[in-house]
PDB file of N, CA and C in Angstrom:
ATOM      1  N   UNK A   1       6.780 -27.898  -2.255  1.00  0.00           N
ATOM      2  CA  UNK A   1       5.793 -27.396  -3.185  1.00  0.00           C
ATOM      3  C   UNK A   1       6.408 -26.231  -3.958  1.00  0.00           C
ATOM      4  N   UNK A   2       6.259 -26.482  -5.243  1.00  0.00           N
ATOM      5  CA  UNK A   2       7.313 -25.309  -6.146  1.00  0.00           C
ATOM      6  C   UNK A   2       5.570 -24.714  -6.670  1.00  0.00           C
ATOM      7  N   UNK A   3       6.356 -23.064  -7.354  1.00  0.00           N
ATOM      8  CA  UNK A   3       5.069 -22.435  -7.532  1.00  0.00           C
ATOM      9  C   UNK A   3       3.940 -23.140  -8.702  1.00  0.00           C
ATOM     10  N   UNK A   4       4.571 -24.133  -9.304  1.00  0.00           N
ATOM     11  CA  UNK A   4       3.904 -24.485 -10.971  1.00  0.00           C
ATOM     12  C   UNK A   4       2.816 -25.519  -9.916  1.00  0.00           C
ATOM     13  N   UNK A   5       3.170 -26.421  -8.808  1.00  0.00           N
ATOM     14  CA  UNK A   5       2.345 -27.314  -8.288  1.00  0.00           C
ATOM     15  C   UNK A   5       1.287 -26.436  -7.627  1.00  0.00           C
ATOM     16  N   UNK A   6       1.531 -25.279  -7.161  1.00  0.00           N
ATOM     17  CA  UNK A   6       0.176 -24.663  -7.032  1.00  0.00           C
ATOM     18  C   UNK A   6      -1.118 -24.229  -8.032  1.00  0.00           C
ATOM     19  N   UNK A   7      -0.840 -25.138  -9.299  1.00  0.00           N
ATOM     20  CA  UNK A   7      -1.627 -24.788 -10.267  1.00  0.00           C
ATOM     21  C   UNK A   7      -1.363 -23.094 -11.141  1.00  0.00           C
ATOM     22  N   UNK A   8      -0.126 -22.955 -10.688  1.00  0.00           N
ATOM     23  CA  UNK A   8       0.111 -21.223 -11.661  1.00  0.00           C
ATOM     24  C   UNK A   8       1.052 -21.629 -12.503  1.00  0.00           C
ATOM     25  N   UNK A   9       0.523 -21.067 -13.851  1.00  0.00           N
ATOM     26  CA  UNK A   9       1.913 -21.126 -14.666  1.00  0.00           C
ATOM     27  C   UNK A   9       2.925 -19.783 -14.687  1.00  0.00           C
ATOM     28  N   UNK A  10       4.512 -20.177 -14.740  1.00  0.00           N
ATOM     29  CA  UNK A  10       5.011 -19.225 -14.773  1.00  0.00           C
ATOM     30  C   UNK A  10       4.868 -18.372 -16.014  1.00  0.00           C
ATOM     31  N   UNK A  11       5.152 -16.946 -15.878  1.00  0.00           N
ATOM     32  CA  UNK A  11       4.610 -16.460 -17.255  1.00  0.00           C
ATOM     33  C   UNK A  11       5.769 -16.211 -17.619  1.00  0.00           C
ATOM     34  N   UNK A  12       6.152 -16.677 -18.936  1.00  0.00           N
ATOM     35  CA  UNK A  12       6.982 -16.623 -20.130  1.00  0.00           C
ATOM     36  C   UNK A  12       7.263 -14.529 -20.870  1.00  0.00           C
ATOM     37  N   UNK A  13       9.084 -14.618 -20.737  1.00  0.00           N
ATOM     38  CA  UNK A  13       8.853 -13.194 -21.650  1.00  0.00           C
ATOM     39  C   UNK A  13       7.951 -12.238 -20.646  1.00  0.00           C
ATOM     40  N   UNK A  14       9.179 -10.889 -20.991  1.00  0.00           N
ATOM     41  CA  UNK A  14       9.134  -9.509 -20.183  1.00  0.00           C
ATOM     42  C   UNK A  14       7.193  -9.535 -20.640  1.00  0.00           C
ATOM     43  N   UNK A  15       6.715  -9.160 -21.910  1.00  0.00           N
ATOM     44  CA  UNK A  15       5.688  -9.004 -21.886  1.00  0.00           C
ATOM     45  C   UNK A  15       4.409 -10.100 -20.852  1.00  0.00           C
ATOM     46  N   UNK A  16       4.578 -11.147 -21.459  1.00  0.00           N
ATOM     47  CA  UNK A  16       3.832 -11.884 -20.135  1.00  0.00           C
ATOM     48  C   UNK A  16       4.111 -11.632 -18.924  1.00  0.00           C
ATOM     49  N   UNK A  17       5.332 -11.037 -18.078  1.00  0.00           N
ATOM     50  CA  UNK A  17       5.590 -11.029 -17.141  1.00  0.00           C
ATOM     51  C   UNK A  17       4.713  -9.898 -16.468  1.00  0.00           C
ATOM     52  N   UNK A  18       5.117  -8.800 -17.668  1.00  0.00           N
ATOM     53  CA  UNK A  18       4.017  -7.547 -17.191  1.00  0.00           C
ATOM     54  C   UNK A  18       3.005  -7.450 -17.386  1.00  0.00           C
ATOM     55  N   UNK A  19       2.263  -8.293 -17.602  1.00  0.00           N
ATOM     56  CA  UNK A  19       0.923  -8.716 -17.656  1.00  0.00           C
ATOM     57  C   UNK A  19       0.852  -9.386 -16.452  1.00  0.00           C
ATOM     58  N   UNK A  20       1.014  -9.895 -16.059  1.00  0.00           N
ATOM     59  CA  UNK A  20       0.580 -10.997 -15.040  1.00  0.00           C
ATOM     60  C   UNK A  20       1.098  -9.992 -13.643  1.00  0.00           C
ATOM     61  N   UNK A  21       2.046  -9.276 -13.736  1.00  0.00           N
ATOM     62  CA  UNK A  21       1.968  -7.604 -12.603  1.00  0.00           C
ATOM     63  C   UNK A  21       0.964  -7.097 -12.744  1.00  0.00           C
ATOM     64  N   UNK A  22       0.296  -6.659 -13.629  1.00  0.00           N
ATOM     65  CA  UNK A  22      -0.801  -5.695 -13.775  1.00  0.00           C
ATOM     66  C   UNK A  22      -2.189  -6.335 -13.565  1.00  0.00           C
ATOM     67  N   UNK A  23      -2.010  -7.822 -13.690  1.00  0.00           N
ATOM     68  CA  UNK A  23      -3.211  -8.441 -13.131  1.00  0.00           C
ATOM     69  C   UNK A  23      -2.785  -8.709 -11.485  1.00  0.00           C
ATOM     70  N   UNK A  24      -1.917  -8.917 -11.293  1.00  0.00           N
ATOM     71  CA  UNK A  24      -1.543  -8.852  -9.820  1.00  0.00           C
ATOM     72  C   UNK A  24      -2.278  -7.688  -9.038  1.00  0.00           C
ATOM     73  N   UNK A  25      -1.738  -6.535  -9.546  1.00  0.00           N
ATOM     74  CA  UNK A  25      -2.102  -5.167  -9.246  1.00  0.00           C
ATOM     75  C   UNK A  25      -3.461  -4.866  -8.919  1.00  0.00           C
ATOM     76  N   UNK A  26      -3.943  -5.034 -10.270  1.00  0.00           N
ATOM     77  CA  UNK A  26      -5.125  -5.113 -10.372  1.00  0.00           C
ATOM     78  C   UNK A  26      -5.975  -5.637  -9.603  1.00  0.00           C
ATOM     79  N   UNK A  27      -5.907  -6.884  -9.153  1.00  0.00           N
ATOM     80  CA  UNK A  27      -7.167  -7.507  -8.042  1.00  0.00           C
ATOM     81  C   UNK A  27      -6.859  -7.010  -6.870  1.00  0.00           C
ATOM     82  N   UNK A  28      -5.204  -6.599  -6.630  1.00  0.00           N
ATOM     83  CA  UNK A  28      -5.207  -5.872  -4.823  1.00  0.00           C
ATOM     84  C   UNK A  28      -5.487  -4.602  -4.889  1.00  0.00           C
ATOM     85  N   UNK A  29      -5.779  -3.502  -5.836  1.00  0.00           N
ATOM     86  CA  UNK A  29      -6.155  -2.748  -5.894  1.00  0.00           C
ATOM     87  C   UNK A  29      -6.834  -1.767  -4.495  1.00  0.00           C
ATOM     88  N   UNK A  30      -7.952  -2.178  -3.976  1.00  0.00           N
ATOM     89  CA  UNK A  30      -8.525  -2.128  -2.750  1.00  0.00           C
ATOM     90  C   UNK A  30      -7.706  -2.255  -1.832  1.00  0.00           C
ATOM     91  N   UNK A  31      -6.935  -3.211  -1.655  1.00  0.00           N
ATOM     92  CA  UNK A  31      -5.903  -3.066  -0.649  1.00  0.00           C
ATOM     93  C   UNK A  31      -4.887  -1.893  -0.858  1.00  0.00           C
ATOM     94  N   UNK A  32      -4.204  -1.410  -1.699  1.00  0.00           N
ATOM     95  CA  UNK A  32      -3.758  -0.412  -1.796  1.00  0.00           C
ATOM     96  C   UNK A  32      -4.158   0.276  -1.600  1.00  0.00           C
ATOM     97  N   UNK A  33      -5.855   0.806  -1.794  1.00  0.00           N
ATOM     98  CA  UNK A  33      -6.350   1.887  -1.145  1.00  0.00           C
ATOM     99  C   UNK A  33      -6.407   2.197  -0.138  1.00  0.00           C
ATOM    100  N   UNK A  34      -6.825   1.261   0.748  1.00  0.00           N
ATOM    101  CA  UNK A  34      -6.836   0.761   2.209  1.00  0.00           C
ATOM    102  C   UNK A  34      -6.025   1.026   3.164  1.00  0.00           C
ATOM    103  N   UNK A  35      -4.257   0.605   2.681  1.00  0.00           N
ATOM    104  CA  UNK A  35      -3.606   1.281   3.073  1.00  0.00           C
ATOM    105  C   UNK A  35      -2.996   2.890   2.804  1.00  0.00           C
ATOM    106  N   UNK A  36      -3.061   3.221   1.391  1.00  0.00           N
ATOM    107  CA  UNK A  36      -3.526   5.027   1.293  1.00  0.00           C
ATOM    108  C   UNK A  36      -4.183   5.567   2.305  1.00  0.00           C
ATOM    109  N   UNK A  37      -5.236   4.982   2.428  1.00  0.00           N
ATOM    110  CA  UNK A  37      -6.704   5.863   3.845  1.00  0.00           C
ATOM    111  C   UNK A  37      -5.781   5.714   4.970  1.00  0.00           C
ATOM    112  N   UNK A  38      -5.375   4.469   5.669  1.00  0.00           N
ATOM    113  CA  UNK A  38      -4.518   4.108   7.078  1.00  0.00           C
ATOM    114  C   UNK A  38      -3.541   5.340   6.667  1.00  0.00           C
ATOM    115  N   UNK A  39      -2.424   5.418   5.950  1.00  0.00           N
ATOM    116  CA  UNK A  39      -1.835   6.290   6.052  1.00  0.00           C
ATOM    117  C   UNK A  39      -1.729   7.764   5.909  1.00  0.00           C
ATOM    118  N   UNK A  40      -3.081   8.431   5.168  1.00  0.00           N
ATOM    119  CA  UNK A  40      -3.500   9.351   5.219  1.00  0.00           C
ATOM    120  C   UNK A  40      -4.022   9.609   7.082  1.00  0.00           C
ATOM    121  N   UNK A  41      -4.701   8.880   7.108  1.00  0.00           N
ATOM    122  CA  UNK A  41      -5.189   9.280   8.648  1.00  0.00           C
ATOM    123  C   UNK A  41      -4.182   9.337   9.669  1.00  0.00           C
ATOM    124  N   UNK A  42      -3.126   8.443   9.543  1.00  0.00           N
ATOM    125  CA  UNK A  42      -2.211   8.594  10.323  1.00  0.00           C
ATOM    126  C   UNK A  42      -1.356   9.787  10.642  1.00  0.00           C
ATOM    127  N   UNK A  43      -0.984  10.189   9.339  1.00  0.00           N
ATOM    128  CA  UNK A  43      -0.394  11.500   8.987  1.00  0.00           C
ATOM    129  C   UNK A  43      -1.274  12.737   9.482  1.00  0.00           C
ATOM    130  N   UNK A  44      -2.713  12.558   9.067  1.00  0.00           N
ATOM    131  CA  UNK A  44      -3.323  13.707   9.652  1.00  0.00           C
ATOM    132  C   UNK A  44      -3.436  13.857  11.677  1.00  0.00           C
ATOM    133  N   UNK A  45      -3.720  12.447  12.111  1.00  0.00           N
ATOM    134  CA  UNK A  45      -3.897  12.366  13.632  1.00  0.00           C
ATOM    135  C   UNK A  45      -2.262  13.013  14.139  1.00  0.00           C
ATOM    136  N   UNK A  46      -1.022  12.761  13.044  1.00  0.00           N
ATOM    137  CA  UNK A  46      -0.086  12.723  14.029  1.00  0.00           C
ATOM    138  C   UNK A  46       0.295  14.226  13.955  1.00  0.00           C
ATOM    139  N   UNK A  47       0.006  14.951  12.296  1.00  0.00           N
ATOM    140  CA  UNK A  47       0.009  16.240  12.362  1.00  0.00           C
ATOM    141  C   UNK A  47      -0.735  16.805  13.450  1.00  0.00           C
ATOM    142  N   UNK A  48      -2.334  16.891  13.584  1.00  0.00           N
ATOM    143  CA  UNK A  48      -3.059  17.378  14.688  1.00  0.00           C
ATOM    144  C   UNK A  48      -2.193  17.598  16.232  1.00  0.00           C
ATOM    145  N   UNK A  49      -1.630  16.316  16.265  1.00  0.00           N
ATOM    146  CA  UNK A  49      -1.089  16.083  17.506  1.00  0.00           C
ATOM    147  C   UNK A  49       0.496  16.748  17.633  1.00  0.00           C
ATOM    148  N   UNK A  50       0.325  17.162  17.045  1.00  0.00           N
ATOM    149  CA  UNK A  50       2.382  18.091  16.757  1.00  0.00           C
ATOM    150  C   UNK A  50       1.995  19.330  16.872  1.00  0.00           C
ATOM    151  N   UNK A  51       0.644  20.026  16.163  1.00  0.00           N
ATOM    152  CA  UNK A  51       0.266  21.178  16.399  1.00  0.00           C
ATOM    153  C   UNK A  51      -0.366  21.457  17.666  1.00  0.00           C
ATOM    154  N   UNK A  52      -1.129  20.176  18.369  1.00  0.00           N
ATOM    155  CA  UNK A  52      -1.623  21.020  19.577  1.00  0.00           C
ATOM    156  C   UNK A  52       0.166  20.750  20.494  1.00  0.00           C
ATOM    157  N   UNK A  53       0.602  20.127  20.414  1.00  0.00           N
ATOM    158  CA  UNK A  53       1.792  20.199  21.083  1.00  0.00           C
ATOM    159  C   UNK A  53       2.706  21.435  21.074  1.00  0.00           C
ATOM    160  N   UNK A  54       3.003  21.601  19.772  1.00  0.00           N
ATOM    161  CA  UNK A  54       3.467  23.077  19.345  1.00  0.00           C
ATOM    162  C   UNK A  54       2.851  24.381  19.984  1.00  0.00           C
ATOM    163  N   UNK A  55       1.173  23.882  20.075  1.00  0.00           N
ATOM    164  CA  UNK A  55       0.726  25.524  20.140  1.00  0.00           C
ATOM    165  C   UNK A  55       0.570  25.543  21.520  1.00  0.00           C
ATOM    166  N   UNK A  56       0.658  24.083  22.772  1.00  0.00           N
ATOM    167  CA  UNK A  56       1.360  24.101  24.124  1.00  0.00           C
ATOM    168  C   UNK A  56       2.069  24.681  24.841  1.00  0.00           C
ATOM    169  N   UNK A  57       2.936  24.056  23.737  1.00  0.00           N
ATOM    170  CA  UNK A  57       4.948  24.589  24.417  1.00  0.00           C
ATOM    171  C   UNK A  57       4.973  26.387  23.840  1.00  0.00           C
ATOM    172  N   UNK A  58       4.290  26.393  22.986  1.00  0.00           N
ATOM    173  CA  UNK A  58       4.756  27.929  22.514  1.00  0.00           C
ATOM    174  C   UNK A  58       3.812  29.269  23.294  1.00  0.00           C
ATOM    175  N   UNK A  59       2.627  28.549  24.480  1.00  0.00           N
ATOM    176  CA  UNK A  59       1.747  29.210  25.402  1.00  0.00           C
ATOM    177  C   UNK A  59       2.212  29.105  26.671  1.00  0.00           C
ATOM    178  N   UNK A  60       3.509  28.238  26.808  1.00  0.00           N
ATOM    179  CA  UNK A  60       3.603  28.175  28.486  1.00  0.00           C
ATOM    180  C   UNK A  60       5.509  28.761  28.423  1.00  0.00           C
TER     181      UNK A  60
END
């Protein structure tokens, strides 16, 4: 199965090409956010967790 039998046409020319990115983009949108939030939270749980570690080791 080549991509044209999945019913997509390839898009022709840099300009069509970047069009058809930006509609790409565009509908995952939400998913990009999605993972922004996952990795925001991550960063914050793992900071939290370095500082109570830090402020541990630097009390005993």
């Amino acid at each position: 199965m080549s991509f044209n039998d999945a019913g997509h046409q390839a898009p022709r020319g840099f300009r069509a090409r970047v069009e058809h990115v930006g509609q790409w983009l565009y509908r995952r949108r939400h998913i990009a956010a999605l993972h922004a939030l996952r990795g925001a939270s991550y960063a914050a749980g793992t900071s939290g967790v370095g500082l109570i570690v830090w402020w541990i080791e630097t009390r005993h």
